[in-house]
C-alpha atoms as a PDB file:
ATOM      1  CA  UNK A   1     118.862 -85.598-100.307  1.00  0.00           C
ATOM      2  CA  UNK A   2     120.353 -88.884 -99.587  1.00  0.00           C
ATOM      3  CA  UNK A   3     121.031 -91.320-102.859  1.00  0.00           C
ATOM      4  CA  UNK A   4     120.718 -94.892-102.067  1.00  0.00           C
ATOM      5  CA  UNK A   5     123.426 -97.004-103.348  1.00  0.00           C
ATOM      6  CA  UNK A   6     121.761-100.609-104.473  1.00  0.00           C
ATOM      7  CA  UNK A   7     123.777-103.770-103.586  1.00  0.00           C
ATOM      8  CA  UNK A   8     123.568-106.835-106.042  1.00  0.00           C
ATOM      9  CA  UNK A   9     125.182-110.220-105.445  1.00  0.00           C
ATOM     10  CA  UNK A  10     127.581-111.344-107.226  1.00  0.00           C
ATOM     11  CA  UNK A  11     125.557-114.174-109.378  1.00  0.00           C
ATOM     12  CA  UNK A  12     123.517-110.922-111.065  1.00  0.00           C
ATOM     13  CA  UNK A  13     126.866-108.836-111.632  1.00  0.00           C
ATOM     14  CA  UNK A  14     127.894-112.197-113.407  1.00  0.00           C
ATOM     15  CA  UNK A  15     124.820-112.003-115.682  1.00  0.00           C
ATOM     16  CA  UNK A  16     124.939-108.775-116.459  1.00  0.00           C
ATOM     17  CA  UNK A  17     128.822-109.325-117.205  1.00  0.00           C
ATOM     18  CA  UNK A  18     128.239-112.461-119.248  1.00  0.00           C
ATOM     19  CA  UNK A  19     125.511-110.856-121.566  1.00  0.00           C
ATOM     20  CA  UNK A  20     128.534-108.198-122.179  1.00  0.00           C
ATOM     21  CA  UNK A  21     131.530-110.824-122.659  1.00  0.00           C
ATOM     22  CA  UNK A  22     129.770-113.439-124.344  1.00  0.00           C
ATOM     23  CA  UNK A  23     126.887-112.142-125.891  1.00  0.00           C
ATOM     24  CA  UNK A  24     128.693-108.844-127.120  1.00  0.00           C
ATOM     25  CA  UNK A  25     125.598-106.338-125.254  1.00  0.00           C
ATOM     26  CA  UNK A  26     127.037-103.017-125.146  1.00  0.00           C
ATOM     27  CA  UNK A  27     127.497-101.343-121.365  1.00  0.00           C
ATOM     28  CA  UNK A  28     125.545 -98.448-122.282  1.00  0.00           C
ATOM     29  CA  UNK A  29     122.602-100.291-123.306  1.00  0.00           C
ATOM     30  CA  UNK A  30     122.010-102.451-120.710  1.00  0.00           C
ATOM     31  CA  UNK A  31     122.670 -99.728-117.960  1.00  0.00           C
ATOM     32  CA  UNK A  32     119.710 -97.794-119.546  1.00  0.00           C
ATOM     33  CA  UNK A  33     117.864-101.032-119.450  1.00  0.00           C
ATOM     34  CA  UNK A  34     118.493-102.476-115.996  1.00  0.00           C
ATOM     35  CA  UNK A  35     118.979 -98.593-114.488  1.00  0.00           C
ATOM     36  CA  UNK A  36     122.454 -99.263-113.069  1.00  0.00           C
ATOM     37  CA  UNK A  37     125.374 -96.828-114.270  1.00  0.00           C
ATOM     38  CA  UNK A  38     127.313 -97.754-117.194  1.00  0.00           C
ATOM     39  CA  UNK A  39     130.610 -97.145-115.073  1.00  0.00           C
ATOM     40  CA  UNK A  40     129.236-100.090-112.785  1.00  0.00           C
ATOM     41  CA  UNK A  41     129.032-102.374-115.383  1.00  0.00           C
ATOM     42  CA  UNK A  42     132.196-101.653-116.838  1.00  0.00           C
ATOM     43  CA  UNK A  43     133.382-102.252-113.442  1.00  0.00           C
ATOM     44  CA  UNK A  44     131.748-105.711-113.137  1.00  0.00           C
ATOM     45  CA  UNK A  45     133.314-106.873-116.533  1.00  0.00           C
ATOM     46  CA  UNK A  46     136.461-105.706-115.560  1.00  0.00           C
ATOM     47  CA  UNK A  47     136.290-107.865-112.494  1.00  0.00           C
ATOM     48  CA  UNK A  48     134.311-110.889-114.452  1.00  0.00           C
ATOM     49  CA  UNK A  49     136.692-110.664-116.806  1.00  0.00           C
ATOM     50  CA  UNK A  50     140.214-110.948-114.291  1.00  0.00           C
ATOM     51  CA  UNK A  51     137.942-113.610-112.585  1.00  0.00           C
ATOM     52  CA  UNK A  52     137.878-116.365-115.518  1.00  0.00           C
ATOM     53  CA  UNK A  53     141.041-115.280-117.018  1.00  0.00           C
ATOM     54  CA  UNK A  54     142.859-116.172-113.394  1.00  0.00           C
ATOM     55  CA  UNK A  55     144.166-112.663-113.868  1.00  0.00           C
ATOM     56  CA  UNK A  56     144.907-112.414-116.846  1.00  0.00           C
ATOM     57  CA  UNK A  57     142.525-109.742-118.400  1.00  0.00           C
ATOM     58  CA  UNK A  58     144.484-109.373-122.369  1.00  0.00           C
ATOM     59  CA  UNK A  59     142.799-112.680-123.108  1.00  0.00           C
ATOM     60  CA  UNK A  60     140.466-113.054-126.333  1.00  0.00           C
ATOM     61  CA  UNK A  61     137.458-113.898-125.718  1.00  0.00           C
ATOM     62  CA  UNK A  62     135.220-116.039-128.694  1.00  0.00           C
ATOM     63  CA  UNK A  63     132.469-114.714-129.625  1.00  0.00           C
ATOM     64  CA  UNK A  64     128.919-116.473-130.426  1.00  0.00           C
ATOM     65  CA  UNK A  65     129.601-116.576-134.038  1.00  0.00           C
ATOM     66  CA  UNK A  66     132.890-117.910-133.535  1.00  0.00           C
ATOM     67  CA  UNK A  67     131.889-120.705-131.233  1.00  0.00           C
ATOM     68  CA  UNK A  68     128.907-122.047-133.650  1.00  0.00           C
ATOM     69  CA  UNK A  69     132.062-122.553-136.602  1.00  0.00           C
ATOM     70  CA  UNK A  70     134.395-123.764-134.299  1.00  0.00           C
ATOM     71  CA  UNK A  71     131.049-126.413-133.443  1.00  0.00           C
ATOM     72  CA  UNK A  72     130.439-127.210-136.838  1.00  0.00           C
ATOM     73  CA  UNK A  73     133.999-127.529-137.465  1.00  0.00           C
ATOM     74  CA  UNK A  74     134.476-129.937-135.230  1.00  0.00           C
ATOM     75  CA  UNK A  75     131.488-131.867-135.909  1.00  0.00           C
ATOM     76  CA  UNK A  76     132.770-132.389-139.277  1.00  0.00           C
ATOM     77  CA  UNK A  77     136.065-133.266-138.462  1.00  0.00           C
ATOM     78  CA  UNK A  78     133.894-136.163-135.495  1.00  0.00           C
ATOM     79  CA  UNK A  79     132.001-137.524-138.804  1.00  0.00           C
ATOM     80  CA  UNK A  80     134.820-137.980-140.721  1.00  0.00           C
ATOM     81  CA  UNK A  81     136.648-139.682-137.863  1.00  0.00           C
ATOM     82  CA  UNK A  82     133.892-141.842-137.629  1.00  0.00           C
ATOM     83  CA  UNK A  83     133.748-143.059-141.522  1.00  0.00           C
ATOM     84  CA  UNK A  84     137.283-143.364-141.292  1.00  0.00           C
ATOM     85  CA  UNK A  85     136.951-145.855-138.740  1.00  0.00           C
ATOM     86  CA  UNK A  86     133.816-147.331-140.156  1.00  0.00           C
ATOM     87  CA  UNK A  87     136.171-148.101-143.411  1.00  0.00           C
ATOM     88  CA  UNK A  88     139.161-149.842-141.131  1.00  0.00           C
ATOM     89  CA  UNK A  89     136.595-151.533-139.295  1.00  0.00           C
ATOM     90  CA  UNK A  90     135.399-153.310-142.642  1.00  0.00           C
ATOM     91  CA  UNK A  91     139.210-153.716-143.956  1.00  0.00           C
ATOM     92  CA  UNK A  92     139.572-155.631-140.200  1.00  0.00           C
ATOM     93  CA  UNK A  93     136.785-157.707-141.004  1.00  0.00           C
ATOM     94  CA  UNK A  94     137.826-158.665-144.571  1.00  0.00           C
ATOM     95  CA  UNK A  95     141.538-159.035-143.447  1.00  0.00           C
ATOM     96  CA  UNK A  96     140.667-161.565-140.299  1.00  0.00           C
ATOM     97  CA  UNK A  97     137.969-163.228-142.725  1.00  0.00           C
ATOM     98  CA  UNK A  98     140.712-164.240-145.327  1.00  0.00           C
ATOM     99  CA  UNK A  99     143.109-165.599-142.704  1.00  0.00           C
ATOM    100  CA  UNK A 100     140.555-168.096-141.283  1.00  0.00           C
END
């Protein structure tokens, strides 16, 4: 009996990695899902991961959660930026006013 090993290219190893990195999927789930052996998948985040770390696989990775309040963290900190420069906009325009 011959077992015939399935190739995949390397943009679906990446998708299947990425729903593990980013989106926190477990490897045994998704190999019972997509019928591909949870030591393959392993094996592709392994190499996903050395891939966008430039070799360095000990990075942290955010996680979903963690991006959305670092977003709204920084859109915070943009709006008060803004009305901080909205108010030294008007001080400009008072200040140049009074000199004339």
């Amino acid at each position: 009996m011959f077992i015939l090993a399935k190739h995949y290219d390397q943009a679906y190893k990446d998708h299947v990695s990425k729903l593990v990195v980013e989106q926190g999927r477990k490897a045994s789930e998704l190999s019972y899902e997509l019928e591909i052996s949870p030591k393959t998948i392993s094996r592709w985040v392994k190499d996903y991961r050395t891939r966008i770390n430039g070799g360095k696989p000990n990075e942290t990775f955010i996680t979903p959660t963690e991006l959305e309040k670092l977003k709204k963290q920084h859109e915070k900190e943009l709006e008060q930026l803004r009305e901080e420069n909205e108010i030294l906009k008007k001080a400009m325009h008072i200040f140049t006013k009074n000199q004339a």
